[in-house]
Protein backbone atom coordinates (compact mmCIF):
# COMPACT_ATOMS: atom_id res chain seq x y z
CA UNK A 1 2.62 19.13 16.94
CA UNK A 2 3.67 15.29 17.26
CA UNK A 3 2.96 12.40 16.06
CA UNK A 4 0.42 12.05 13.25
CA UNK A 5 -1.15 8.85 11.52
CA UNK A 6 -2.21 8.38 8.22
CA UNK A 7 -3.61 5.74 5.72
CA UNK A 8 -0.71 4.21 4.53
CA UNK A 9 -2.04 2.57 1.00
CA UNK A 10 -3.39 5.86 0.17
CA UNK A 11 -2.82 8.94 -1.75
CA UNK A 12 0.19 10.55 -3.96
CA UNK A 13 2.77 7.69 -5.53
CA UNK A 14 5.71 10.29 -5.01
CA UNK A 15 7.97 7.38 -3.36
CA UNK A 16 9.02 3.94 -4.19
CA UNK A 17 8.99 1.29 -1.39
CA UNK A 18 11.95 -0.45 -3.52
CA UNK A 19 13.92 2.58 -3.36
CA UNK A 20 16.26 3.85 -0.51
CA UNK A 21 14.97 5.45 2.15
CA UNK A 22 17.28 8.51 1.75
CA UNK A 23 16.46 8.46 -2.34
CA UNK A 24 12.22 8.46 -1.15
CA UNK A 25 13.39 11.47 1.62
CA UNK A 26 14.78 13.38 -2.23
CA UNK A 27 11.73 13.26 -3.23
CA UNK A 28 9.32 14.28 -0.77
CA UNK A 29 11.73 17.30 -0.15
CA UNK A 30 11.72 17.84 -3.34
CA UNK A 31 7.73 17.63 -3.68
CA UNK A 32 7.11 20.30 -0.56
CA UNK A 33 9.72 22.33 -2.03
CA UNK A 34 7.79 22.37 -5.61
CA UNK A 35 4.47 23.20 -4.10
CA UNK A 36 5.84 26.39 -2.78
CA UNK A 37 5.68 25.75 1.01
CA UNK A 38 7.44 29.06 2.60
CA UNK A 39 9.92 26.50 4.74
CA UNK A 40 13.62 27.22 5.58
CA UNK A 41 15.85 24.65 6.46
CA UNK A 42 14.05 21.86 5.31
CA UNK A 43 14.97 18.26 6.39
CA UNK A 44 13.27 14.95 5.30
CA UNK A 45 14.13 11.79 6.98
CA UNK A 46 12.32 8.18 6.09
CA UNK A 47 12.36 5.48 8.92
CA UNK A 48 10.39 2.35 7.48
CA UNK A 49 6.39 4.44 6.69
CA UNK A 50 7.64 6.94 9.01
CA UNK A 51 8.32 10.32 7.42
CA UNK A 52 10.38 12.74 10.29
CA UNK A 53 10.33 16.28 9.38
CA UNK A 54 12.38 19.25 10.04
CA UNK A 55 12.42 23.16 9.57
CA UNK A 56 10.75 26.56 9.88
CA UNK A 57 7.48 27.39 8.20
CA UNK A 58 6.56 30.57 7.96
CA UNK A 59 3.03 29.88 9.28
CA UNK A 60 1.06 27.36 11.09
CA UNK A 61 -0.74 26.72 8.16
CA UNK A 62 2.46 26.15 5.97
CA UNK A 63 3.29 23.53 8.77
CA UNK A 64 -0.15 21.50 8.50
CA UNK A 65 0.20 21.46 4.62
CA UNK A 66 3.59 20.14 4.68
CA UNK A 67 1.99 17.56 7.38
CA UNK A 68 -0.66 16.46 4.99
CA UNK A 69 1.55 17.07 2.04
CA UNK A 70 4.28 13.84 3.36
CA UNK A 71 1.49 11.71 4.93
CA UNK A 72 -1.35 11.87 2.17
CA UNK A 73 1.45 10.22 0.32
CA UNK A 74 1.02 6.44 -0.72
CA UNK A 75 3.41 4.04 1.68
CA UNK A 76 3.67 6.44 4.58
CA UNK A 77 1.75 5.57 7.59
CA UNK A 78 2.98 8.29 9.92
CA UNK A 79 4.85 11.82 9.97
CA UNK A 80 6.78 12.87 12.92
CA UNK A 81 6.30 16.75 13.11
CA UNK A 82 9.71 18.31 14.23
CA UNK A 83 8.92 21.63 12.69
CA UNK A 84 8.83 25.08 14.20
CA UNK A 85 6.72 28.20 12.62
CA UNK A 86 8.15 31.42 12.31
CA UNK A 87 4.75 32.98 13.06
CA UNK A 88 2.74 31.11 15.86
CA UNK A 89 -0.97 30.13 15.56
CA UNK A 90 -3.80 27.74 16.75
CA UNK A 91 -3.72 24.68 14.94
CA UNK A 92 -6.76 23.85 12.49
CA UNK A 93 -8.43 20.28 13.24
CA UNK A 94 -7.27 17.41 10.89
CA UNK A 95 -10.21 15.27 8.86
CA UNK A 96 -10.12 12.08 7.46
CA UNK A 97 -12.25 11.64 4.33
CA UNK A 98 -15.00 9.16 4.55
CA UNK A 99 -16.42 7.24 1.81
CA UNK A 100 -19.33 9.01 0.56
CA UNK A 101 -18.41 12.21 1.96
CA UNK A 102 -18.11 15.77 0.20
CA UNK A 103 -16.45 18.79 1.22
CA UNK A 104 -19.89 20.05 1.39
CA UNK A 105 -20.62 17.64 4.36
CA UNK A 106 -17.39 17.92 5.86
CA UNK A 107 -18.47 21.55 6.30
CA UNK A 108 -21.84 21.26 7.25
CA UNK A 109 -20.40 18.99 10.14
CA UNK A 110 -17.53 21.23 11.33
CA UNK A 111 -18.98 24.89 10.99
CA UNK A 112 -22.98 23.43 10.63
CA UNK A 113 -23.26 25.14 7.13
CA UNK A 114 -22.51 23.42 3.63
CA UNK A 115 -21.58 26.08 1.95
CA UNK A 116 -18.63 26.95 3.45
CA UNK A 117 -16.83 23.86 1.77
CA UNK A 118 -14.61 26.73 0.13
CA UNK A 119 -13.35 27.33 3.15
CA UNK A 120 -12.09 23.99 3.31
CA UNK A 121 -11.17 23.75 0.05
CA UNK A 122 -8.84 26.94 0.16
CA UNK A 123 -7.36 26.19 3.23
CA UNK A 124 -6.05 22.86 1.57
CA UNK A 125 -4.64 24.48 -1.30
CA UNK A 126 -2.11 23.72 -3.68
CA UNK A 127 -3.03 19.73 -2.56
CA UNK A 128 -6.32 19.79 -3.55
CA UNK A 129 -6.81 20.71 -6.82
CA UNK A 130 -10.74 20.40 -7.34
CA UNK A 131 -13.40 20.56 -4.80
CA UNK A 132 -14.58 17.33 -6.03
CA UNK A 133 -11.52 15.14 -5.67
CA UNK A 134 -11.39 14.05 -2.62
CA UNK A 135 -11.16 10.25 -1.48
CA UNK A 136 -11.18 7.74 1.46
CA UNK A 137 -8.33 8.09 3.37
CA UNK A 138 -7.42 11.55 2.87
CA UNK A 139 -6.59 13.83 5.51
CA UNK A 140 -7.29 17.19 5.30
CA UNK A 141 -7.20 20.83 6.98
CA UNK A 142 -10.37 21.81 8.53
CA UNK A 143 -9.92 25.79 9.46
CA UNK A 144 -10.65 27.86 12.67
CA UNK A 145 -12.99 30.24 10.95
């Protein structure tokens, strides 16, 4: 998949920019590991608010969460996707949250009807947690439906 950027001040405070990089690597294996992610072989590297990933997800959508899992995180700027999937698929369109914007618009603007925003919503599961908790910054999954 590549090279992906994120908003680097926002999201999740899973890491400490005091702590070693290998220490912050811990934990963000530790935090796609906890949110069930069907990965083998997992690897986390740190270089500066780069976050380099490794291993086999079981899906293509297991590999976007884990994406948007390490850079919706607050202090990483970018993830380096080094990850292969055990099952291969098209990959769903990334979205960056707006201010002001819903998951009802986000819909409405990718499939041209609000009320698929469950769609959305579903596809981003375990990280989000309430259709109405979404903020600037935030990338999320936006389906193939």
């Amino acid at each position: 998949m590549g090279l992906f950027s994120f908003l680097k001040g926002a999201g999740e405070n899973t890491i400490d920019t005091a702590a070693e990089n290998k220490v912050n690597a811990a934990k963000l294996v530790d935090t796609i590991q906890s949110s069930g992610f069907d990965v083998t072989d997992l690897d986390v590297e740190l270089d500066g608010d780069t976050a380099k990933v490794w291993g086999t997800a079981a899906d293509q959508a297991t590999r976007e969460k884990v994406m948007l899992a390490l850079g919706n995180t607050n202090g990483i700027a970018n993830v380096e996707d080094n990850m292969t999937t055990a099952v291969p698929a098209p990959e769903a369109k990334f979205h960056t949250v707006q201010s002001g914007e819903s998951l009802s618009l986000i819909a409405k603007k990718y499939y041209g009807d609000a009320m698929k925003y469950n769609e959305i919503f579903e596809a981003n599961q375990p990280l989000l947690k309430d259709v109405n908790k979404i903020y600037p910054g935030q990338v999320i999954r936006i389906p193939n439906l």
